[in-house]
N, C-alpha and C. Protein backbone atom coordinates (compact mmCIF):
# COMPACT_ATOMS: atom_id res chain seq x y z
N UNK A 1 8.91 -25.02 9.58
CA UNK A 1 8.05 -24.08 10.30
C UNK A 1 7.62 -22.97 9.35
N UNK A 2 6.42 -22.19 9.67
CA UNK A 2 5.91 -21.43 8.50
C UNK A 2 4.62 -20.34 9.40
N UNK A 3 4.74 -19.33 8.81
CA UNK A 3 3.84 -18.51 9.95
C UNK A 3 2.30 -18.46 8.65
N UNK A 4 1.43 -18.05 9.05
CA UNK A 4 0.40 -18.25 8.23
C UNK A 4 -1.07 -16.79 9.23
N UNK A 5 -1.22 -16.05 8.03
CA UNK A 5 -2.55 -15.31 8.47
C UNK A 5 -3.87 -14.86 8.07
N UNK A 6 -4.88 -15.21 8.55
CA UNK A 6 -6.23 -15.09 7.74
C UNK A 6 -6.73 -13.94 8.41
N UNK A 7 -6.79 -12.97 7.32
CA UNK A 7 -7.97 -12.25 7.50
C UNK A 7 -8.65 -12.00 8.41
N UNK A 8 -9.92 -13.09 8.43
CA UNK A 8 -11.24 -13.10 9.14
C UNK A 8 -10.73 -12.88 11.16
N UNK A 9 -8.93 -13.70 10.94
CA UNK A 9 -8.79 -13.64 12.07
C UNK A 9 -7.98 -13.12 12.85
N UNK A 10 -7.70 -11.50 11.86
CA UNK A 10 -6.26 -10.86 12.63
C UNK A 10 -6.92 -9.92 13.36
N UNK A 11 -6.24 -9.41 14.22
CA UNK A 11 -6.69 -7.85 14.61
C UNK A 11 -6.52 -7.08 14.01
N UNK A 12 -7.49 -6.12 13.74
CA UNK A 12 -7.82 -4.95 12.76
C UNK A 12 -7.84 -3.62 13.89
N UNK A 13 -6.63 -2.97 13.31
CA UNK A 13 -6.85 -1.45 14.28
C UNK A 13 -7.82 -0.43 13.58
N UNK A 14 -7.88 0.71 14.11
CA UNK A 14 -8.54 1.37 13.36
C UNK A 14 -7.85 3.09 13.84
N UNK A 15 -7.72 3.86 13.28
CA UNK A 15 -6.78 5.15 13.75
C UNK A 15 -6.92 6.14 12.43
N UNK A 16 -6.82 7.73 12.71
CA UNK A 16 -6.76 8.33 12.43
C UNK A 16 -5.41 8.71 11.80
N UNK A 17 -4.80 9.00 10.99
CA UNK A 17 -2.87 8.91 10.23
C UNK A 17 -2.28 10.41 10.02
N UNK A 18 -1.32 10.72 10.41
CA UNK A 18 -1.19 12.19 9.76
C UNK A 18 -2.30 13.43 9.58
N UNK A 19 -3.60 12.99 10.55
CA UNK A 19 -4.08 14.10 10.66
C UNK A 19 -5.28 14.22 9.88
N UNK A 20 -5.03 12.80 9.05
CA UNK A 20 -6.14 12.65 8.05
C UNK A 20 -7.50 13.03 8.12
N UNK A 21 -8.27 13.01 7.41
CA UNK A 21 -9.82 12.82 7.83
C UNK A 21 -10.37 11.40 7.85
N UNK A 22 -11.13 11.24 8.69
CA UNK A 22 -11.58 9.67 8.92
C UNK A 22 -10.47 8.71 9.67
N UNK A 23 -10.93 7.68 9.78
CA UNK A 23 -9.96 6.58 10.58
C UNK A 23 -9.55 5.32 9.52
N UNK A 24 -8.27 5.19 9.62
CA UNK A 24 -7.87 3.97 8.74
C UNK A 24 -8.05 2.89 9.20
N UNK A 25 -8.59 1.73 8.86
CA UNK A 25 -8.56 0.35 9.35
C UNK A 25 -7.12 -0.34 8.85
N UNK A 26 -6.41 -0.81 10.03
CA UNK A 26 -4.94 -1.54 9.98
C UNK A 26 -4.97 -2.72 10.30
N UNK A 27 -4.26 -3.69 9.12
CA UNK A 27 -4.02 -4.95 9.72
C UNK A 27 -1.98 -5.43 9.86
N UNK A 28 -1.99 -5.82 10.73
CA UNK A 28 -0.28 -5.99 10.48
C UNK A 28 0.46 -7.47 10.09
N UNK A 29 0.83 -7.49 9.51
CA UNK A 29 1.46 -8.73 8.71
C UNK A 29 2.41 -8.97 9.21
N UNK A 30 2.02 -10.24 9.85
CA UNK A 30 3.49 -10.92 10.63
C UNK A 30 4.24 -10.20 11.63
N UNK A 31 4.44 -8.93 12.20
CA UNK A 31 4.82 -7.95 13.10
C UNK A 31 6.83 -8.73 13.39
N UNK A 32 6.09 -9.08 14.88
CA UNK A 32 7.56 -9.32 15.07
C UNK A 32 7.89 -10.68 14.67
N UNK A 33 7.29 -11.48 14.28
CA UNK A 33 7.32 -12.84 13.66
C UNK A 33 8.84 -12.60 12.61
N UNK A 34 8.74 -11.90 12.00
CA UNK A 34 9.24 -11.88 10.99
C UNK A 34 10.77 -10.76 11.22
N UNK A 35 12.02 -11.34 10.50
CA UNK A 35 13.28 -10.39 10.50
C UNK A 35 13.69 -9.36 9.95
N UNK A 36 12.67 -8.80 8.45
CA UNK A 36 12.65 -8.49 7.33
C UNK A 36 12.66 -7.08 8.18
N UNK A 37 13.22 -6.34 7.29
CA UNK A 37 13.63 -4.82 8.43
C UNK A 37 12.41 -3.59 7.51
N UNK A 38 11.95 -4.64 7.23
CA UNK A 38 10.55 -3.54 6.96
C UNK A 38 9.14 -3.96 7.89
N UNK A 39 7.89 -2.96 7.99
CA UNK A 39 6.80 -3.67 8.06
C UNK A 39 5.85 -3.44 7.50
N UNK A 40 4.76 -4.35 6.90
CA UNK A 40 4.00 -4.39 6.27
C UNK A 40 2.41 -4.40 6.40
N UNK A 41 1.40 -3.90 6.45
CA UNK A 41 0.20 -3.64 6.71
C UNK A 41 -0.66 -3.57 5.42
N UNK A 42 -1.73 -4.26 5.67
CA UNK A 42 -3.20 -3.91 4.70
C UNK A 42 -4.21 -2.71 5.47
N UNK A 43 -4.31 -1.80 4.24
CA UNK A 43 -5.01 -0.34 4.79
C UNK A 43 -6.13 -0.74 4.34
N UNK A 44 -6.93 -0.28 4.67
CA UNK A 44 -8.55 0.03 4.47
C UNK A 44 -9.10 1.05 4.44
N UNK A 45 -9.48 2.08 3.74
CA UNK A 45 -10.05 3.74 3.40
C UNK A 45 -10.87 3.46 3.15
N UNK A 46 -12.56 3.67 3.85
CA UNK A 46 -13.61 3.33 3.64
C UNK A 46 -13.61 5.12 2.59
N UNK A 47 -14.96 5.63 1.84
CA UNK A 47 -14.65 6.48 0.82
C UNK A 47 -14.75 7.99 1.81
N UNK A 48 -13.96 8.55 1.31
CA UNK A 48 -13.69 10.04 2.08
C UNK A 48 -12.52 9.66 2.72
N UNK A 49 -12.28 8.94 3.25
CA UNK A 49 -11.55 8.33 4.29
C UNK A 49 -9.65 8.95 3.60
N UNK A 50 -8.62 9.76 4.61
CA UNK A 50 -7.58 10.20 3.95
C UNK A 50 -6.75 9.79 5.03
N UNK A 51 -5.33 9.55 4.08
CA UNK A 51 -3.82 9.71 5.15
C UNK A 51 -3.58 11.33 4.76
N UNK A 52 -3.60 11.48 6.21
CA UNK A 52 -2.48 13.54 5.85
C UNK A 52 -1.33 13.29 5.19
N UNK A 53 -1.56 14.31 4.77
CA UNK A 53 0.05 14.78 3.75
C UNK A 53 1.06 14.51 4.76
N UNK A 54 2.40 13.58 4.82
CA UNK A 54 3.34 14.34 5.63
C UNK A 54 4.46 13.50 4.51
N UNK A 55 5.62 14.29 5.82
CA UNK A 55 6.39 13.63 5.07
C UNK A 55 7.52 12.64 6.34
N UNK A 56 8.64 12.07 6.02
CA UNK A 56 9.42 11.40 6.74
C UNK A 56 10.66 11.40 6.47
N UNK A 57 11.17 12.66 7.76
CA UNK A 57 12.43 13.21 7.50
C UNK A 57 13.71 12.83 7.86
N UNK A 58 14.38 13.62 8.16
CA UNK A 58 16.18 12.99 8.48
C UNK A 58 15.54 12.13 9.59
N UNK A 59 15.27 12.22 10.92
CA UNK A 59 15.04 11.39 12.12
C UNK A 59 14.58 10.20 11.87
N UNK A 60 13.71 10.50 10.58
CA UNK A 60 13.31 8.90 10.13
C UNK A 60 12.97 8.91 8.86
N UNK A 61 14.10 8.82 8.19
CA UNK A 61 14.32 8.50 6.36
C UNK A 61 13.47 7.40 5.77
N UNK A 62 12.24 7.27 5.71
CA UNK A 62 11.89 5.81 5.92
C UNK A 62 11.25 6.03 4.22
N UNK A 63 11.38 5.16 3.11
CA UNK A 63 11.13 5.05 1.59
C UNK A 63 9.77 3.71 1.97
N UNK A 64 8.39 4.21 1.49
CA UNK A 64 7.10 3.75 1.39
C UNK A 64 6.90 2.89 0.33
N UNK A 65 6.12 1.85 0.13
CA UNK A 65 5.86 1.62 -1.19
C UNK A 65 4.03 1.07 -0.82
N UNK A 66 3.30 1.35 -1.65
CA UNK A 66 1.74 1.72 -1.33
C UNK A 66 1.67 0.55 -2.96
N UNK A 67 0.71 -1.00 -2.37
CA UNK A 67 0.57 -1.59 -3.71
C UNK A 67 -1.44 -1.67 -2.88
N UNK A 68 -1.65 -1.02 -4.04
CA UNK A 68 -3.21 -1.12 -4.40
C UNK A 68 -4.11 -2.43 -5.15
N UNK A 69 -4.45 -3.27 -3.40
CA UNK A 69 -5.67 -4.21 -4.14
C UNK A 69 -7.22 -3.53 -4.76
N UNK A 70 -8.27 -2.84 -4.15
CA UNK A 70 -8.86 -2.78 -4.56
C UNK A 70 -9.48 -1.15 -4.55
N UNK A 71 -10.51 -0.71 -5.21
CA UNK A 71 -10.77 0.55 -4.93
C UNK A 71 -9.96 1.46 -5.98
N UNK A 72 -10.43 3.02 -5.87
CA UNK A 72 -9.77 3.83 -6.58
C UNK A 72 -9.26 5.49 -5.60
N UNK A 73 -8.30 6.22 -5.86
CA UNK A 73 -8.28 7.50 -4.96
C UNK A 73 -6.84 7.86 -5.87
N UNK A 74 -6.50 9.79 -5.07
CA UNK A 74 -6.01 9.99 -5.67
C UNK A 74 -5.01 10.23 -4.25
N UNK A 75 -3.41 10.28 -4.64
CA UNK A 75 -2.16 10.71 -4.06
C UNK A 75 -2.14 11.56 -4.42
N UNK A 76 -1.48 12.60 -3.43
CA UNK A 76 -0.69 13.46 -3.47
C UNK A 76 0.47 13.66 -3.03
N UNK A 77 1.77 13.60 -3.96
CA UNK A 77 2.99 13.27 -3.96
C UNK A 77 3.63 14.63 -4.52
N UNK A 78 4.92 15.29 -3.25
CA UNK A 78 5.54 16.27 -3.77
C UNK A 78 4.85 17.47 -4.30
N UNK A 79 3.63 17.86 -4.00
CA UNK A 79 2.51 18.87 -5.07
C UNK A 79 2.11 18.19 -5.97
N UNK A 80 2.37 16.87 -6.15
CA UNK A 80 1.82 16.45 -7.79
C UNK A 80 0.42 15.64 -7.61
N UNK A 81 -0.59 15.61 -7.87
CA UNK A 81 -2.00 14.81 -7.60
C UNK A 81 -1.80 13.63 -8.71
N UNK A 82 -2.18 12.63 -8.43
CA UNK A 82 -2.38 11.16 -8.94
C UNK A 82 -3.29 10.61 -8.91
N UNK A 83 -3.55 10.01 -9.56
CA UNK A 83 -4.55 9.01 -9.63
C UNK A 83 -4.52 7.40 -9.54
N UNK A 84 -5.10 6.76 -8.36
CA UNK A 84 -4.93 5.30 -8.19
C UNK A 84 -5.50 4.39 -8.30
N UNK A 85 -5.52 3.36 -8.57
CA UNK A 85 -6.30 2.19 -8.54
C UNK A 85 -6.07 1.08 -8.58
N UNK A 86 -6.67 -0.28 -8.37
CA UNK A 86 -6.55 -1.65 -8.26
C UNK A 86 -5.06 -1.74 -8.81
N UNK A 87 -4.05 -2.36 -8.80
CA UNK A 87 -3.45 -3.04 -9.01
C UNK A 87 -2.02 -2.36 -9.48
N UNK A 88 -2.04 -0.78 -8.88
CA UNK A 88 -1.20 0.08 -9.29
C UNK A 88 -0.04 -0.14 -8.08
N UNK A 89 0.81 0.25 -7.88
CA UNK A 89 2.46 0.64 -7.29
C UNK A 89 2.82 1.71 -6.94
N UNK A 90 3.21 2.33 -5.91
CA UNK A 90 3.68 3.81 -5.90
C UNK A 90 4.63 3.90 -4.42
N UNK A 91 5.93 3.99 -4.91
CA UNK A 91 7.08 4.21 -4.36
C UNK A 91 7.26 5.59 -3.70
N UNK A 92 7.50 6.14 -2.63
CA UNK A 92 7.91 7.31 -1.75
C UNK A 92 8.93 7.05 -1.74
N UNK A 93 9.99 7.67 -1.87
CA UNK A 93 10.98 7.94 -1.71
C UNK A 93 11.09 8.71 0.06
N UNK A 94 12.41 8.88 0.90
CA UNK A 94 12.15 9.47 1.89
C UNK A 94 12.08 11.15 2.06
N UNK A 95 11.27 11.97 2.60
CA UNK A 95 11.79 13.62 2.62
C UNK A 95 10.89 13.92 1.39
N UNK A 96 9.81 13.20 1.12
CA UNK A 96 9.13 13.66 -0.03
C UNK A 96 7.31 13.71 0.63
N UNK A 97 6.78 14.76 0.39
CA UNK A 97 5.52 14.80 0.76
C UNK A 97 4.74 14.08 0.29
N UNK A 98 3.56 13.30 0.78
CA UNK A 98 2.77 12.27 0.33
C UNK A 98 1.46 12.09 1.29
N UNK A 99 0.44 11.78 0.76
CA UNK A 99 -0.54 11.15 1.15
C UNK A 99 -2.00 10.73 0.47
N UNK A 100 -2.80 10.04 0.69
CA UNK A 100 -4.18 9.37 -0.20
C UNK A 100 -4.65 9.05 0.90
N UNK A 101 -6.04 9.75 -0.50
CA UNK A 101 -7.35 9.75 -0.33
C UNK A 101 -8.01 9.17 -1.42
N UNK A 102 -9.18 8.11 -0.95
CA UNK A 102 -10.44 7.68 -1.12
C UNK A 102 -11.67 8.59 -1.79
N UNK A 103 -11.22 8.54 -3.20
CA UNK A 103 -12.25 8.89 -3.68
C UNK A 103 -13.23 8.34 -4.79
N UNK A 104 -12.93 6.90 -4.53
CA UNK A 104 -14.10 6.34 -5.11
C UNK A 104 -14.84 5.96 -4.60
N UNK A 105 -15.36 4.92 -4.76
CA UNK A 105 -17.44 4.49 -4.47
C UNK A 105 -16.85 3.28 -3.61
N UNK A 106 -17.05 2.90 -2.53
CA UNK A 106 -16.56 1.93 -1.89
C UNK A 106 -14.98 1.92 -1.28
N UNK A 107 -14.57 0.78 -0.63
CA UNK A 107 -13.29 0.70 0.08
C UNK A 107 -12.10 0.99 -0.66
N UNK A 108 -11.09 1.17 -0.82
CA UNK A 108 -9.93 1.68 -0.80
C UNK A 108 -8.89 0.75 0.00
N UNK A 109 -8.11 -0.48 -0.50
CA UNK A 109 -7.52 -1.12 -0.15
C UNK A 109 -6.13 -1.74 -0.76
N UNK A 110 -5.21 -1.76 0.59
CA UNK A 110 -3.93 -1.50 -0.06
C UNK A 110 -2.87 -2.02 1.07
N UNK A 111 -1.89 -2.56 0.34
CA UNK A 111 -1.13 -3.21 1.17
C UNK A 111 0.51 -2.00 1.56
N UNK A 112 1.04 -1.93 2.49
CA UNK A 112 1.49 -0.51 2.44
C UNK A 112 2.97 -1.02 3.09
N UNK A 113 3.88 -0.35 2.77
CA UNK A 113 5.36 -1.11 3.79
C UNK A 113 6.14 -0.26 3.48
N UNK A 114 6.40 -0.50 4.48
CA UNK A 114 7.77 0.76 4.74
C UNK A 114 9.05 0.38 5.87
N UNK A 115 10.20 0.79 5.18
CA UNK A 115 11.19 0.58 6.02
C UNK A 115 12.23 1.92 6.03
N UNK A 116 13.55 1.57 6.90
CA UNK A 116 14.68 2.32 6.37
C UNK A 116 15.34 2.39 5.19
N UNK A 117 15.56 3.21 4.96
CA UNK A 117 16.35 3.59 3.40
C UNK A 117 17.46 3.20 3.94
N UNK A 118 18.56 2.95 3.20
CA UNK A 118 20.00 2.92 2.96
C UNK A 118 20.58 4.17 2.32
């Protein structure tokens, strides 16, 4: 047995994140299909398009990891500004401030997962 998902044919949410500006387009990967004690989503930041800064505290310690298919923008992590693009990695740790924005020429796309820390 094997679960399998296309694109063309998942449901795509669309929502506003932390306060951001603009609305994120969400797709969810496998949801409850799957045991893996994380979950995983493809973001979509059309350009301007931001997650608010927040962060994720004792109530919910939860460590991010943000892998970038396509597009370019910058994070802001802890006060520190970054710069992102295609094919980059970027780990949150939990209790640490974070969020991106879309500031290149076109979409902003990224596969995003997050679970509980240990």
């Amino acid at each position: 047995m094997y679960f399998k998902q296309t694109e063309i044919h998942d449901e795509w949410k669309s929502q506003r994140i932390h306060e951001g500006s603009g609305f994120i387009k969400r797709r969810n990967l496998f949801g409850s299909a799957t045991n893996l004690p994380v979950q995983i989503e493809v973001w979509e930041l059309d350009e301007g398009v931001s997650e608010g800064d927040h962060t994720h505290g004792e109530d919910r310690p939860l460590e991010e990891i943000y892998y970038f298919l396509q597009g370019s923008g910058i994070m802001s992590i802890d006060g520190e500004t970054i710069e992102v693009t295609q094919n980059d990695a970027v780990m949150v740790p939990p209790n640490v401030d974070h969020g991106i924005t879309n500031t290149g020429v076109g979409p902003l796309k990224m596969i995003i997962v997050w679970g509980i820390s240990s």
